[in-house]
PDB file of N, CA and C in Angstrom:
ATOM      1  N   UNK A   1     -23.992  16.949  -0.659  1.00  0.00           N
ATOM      2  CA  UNK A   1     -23.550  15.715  -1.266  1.00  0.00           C
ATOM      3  C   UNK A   1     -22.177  15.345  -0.708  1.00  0.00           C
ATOM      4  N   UNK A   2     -22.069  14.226  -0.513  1.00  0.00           N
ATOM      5  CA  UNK A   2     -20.934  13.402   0.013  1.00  0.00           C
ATOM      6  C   UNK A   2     -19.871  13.686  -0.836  1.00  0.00           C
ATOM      7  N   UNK A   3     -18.759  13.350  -0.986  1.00  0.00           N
ATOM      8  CA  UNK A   3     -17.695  13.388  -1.780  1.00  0.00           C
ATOM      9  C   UNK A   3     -16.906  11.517  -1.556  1.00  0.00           C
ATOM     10  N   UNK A   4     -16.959  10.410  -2.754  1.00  0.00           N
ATOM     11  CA  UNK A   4     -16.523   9.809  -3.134  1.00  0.00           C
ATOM     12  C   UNK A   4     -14.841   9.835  -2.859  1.00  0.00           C
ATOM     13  N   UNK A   5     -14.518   8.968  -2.195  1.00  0.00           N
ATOM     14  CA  UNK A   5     -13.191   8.100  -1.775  1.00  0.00           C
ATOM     15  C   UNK A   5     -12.604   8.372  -2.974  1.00  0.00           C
ATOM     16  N   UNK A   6     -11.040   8.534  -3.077  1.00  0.00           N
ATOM     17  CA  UNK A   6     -10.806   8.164  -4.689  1.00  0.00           C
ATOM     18  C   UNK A   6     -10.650   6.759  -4.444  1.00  0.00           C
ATOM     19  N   UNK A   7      -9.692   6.330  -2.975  1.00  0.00           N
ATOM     20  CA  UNK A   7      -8.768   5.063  -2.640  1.00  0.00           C
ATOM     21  C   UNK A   7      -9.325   4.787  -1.053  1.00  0.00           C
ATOM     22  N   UNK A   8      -8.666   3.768  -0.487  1.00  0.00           N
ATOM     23  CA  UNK A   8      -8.885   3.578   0.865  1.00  0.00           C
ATOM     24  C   UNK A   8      -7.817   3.475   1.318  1.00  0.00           C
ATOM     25  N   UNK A   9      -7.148   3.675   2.424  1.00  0.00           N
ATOM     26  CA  UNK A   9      -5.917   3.080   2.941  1.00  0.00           C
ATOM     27  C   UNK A   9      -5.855   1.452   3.199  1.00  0.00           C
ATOM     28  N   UNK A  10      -4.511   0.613   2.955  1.00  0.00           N
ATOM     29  CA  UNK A  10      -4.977  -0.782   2.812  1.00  0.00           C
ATOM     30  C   UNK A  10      -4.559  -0.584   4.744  1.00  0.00           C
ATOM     31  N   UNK A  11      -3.986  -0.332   5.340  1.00  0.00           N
ATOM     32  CA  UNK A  11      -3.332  -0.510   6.543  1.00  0.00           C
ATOM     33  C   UNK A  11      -4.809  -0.205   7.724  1.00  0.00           C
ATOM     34  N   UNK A  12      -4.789   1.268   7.498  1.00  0.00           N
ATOM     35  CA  UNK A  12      -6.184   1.273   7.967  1.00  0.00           C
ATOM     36  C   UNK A  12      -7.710   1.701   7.706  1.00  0.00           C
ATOM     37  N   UNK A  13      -8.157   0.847   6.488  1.00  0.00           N
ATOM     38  CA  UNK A  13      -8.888   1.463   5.844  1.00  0.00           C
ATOM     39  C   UNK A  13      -9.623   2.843   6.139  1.00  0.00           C
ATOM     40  N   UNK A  14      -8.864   3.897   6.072  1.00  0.00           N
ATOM     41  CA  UNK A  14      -8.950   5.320   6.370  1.00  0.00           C
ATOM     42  C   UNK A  14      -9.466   5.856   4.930  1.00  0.00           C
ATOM     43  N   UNK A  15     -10.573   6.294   4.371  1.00  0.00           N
ATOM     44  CA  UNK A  15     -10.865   6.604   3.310  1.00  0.00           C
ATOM     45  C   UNK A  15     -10.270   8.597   2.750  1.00  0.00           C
ATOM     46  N   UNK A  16      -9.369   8.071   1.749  1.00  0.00           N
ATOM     47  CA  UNK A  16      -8.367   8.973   1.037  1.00  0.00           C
ATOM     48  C   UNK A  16      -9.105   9.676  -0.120  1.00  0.00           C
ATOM     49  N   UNK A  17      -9.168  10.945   0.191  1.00  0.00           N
ATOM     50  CA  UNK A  17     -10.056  11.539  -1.240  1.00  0.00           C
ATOM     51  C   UNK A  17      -9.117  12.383  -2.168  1.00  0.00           C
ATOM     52  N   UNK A  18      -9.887  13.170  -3.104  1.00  0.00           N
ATOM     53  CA  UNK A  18      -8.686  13.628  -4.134  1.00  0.00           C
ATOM     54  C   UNK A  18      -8.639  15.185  -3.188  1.00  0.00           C
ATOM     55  N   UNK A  19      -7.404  15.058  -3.804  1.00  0.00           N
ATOM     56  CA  UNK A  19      -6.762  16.312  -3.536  1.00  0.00           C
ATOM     57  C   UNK A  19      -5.641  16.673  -1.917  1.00  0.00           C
ATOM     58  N   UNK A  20      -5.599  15.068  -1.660  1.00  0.00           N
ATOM     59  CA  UNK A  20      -4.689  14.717  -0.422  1.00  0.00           C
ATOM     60  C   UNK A  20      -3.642  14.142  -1.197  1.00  0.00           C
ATOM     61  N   UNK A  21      -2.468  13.910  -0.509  1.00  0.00           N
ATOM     62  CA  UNK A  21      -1.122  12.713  -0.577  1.00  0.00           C
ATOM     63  C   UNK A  21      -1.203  11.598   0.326  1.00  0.00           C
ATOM     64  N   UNK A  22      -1.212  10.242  -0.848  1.00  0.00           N
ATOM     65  CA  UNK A  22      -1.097   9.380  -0.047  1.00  0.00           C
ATOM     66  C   UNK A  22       0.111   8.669  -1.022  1.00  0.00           C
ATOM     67  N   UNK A  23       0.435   7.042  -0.085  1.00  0.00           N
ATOM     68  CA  UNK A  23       1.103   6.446  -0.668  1.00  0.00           C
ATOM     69  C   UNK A  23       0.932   5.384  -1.607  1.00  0.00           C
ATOM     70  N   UNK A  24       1.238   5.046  -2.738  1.00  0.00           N
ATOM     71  CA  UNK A  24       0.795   4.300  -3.572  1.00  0.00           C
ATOM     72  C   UNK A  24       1.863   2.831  -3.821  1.00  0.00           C
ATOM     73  N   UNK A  25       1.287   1.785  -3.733  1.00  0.00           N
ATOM     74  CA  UNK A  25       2.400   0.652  -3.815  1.00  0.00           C
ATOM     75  C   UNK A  25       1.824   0.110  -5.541  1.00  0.00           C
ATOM     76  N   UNK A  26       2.431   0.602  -6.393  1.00  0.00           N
ATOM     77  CA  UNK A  26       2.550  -0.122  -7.616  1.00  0.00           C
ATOM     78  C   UNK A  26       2.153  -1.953  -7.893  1.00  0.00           C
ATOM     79  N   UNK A  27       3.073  -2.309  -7.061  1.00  0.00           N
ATOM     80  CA  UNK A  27       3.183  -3.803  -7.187  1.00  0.00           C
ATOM     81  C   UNK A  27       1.852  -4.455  -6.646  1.00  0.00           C
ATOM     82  N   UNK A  28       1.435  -3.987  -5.206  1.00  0.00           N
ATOM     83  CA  UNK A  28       0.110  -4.635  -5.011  1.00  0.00           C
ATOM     84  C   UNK A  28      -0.872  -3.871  -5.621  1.00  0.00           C
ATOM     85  N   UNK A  29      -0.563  -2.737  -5.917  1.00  0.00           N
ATOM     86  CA  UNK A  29      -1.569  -1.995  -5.985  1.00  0.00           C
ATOM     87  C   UNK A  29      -2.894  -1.276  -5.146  1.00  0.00           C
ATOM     88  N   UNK A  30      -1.752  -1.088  -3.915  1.00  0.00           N
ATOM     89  CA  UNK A  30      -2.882  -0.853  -2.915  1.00  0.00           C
ATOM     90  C   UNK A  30      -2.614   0.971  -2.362  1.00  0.00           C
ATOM     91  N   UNK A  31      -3.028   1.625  -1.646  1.00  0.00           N
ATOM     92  CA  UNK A  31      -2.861   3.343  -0.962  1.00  0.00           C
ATOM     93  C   UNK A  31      -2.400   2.974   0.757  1.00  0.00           C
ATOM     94  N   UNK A  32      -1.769   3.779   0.756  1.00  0.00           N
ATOM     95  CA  UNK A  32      -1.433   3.820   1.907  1.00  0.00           C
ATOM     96  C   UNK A  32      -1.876   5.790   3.004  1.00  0.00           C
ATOM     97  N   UNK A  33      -2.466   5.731   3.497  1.00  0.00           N
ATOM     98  CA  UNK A  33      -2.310   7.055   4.471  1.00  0.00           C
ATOM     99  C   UNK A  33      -0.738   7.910   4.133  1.00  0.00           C
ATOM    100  N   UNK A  34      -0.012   7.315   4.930  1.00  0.00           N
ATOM    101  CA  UNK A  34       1.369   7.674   5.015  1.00  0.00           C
ATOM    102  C   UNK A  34       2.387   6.780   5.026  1.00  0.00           C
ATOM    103  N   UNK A  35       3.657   7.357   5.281  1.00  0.00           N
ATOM    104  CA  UNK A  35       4.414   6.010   5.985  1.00  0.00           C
ATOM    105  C   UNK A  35       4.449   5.278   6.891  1.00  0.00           C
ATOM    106  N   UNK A  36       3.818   5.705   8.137  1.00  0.00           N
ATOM    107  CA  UNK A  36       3.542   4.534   9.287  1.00  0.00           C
ATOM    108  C   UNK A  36       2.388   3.556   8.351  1.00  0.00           C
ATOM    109  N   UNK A  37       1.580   3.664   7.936  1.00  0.00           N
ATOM    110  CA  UNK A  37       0.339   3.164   7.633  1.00  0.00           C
ATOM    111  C   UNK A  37       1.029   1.983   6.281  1.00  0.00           C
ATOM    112  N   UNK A  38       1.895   3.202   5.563  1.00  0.00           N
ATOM    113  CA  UNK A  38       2.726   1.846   4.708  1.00  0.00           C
ATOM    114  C   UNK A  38       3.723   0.777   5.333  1.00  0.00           C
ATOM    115  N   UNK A  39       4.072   1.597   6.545  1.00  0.00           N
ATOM    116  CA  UNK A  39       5.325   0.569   7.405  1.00  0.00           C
ATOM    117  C   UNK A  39       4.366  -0.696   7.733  1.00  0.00           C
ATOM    118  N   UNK A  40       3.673  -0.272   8.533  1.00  0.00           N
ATOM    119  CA  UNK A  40       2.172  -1.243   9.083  1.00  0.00           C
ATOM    120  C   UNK A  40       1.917  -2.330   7.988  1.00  0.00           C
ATOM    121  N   UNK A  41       1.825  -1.833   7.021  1.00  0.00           N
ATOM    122  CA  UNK A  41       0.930  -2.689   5.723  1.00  0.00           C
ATOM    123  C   UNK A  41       2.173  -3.613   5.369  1.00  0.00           C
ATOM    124  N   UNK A  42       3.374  -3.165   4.666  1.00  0.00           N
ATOM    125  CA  UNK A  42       4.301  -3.651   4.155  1.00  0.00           C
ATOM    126  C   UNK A  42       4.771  -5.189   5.704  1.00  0.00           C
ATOM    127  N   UNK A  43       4.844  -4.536   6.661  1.00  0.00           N
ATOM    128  CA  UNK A  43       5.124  -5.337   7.884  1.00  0.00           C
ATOM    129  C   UNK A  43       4.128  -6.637   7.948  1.00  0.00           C
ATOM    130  N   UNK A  44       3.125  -6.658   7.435  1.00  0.00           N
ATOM    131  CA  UNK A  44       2.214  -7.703   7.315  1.00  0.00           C
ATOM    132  C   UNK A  44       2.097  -8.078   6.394  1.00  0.00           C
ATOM    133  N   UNK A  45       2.940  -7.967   4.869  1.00  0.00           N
ATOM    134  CA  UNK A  45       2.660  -8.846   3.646  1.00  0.00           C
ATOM    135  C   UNK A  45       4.007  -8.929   2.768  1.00  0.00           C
ATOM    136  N   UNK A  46       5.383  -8.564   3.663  1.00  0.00           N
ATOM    137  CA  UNK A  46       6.339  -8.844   3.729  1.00  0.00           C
ATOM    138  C   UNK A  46       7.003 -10.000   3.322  1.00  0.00           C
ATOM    139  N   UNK A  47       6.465 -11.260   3.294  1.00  0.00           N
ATOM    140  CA  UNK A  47       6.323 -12.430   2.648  1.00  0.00           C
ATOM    141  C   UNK A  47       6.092 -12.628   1.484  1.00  0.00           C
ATOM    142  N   UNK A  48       5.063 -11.756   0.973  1.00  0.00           N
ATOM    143  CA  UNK A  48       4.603 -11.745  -0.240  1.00  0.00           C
ATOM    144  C   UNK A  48       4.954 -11.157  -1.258  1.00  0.00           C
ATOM    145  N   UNK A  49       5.876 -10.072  -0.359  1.00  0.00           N
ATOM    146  CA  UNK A  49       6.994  -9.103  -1.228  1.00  0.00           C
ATOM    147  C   UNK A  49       8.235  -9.610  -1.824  1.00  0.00           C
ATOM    148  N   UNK A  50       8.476 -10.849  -0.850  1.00  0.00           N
ATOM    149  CA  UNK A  50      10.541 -11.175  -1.422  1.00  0.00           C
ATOM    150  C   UNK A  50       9.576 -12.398  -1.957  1.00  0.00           C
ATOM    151  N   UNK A  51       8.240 -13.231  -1.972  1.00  0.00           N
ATOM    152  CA  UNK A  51       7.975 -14.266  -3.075  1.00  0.00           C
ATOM    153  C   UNK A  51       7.685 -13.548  -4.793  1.00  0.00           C
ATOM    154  N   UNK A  52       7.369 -12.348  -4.296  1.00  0.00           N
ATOM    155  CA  UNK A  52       7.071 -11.735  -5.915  1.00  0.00           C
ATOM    156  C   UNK A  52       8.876 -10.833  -6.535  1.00  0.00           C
ATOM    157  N   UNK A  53       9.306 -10.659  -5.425  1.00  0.00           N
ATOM    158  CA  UNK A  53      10.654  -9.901  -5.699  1.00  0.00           C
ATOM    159  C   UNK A  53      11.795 -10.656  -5.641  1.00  0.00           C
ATOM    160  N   UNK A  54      11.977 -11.412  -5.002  1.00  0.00           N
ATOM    161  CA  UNK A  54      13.592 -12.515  -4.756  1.00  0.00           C
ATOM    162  C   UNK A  54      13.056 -13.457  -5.870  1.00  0.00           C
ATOM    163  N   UNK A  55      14.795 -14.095  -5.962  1.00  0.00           N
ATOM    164  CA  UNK A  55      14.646 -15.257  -6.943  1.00  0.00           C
ATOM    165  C   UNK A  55      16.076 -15.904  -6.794  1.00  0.00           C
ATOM    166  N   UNK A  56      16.485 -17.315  -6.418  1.00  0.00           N
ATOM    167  CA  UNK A  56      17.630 -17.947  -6.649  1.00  0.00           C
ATOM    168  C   UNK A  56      18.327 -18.178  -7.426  1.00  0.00           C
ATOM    169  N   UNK A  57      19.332 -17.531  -7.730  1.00  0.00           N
ATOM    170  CA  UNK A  57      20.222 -17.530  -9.175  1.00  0.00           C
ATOM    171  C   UNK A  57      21.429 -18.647  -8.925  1.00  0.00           C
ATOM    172  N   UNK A  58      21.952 -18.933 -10.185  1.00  0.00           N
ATOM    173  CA  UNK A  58      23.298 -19.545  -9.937  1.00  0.00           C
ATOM    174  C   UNK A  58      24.493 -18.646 -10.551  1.00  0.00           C
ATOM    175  N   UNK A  59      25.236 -18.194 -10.221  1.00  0.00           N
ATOM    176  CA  UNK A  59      26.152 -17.469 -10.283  1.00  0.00           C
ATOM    177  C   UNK A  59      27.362 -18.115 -11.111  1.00  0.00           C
TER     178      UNK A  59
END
């Protein structure tokens, strides 16, 4: 019998099972392999990060 994915990697969908370390992004909610694979991922939705995280204040 096969053994079930827990997660996938979002960078390269590399399928992550239990009992490995991967990286987990809270905010999108997505797995990452490692850190290149999160550098990779984050590098392509980087936009989407400072529209959900920045905000213009007046001081």
């Amino acid at each position: 019998m096969t053994d079930k994915p827990a997660a996938v990697c979002a960078a390269c969908n590399a399928n992550l099972y239990e009992g490995r370390s991967a990286i987990y992004d809270s905010l999108f909610e997505v797995y990452a392999c490692g850190p290149s694979c999160w550098s990779e991922w984050y590098a392509d939705n980087e936009a989407e990060y400072k529209r959900k995280w920045t905000e213009a204040v007046d001081l």
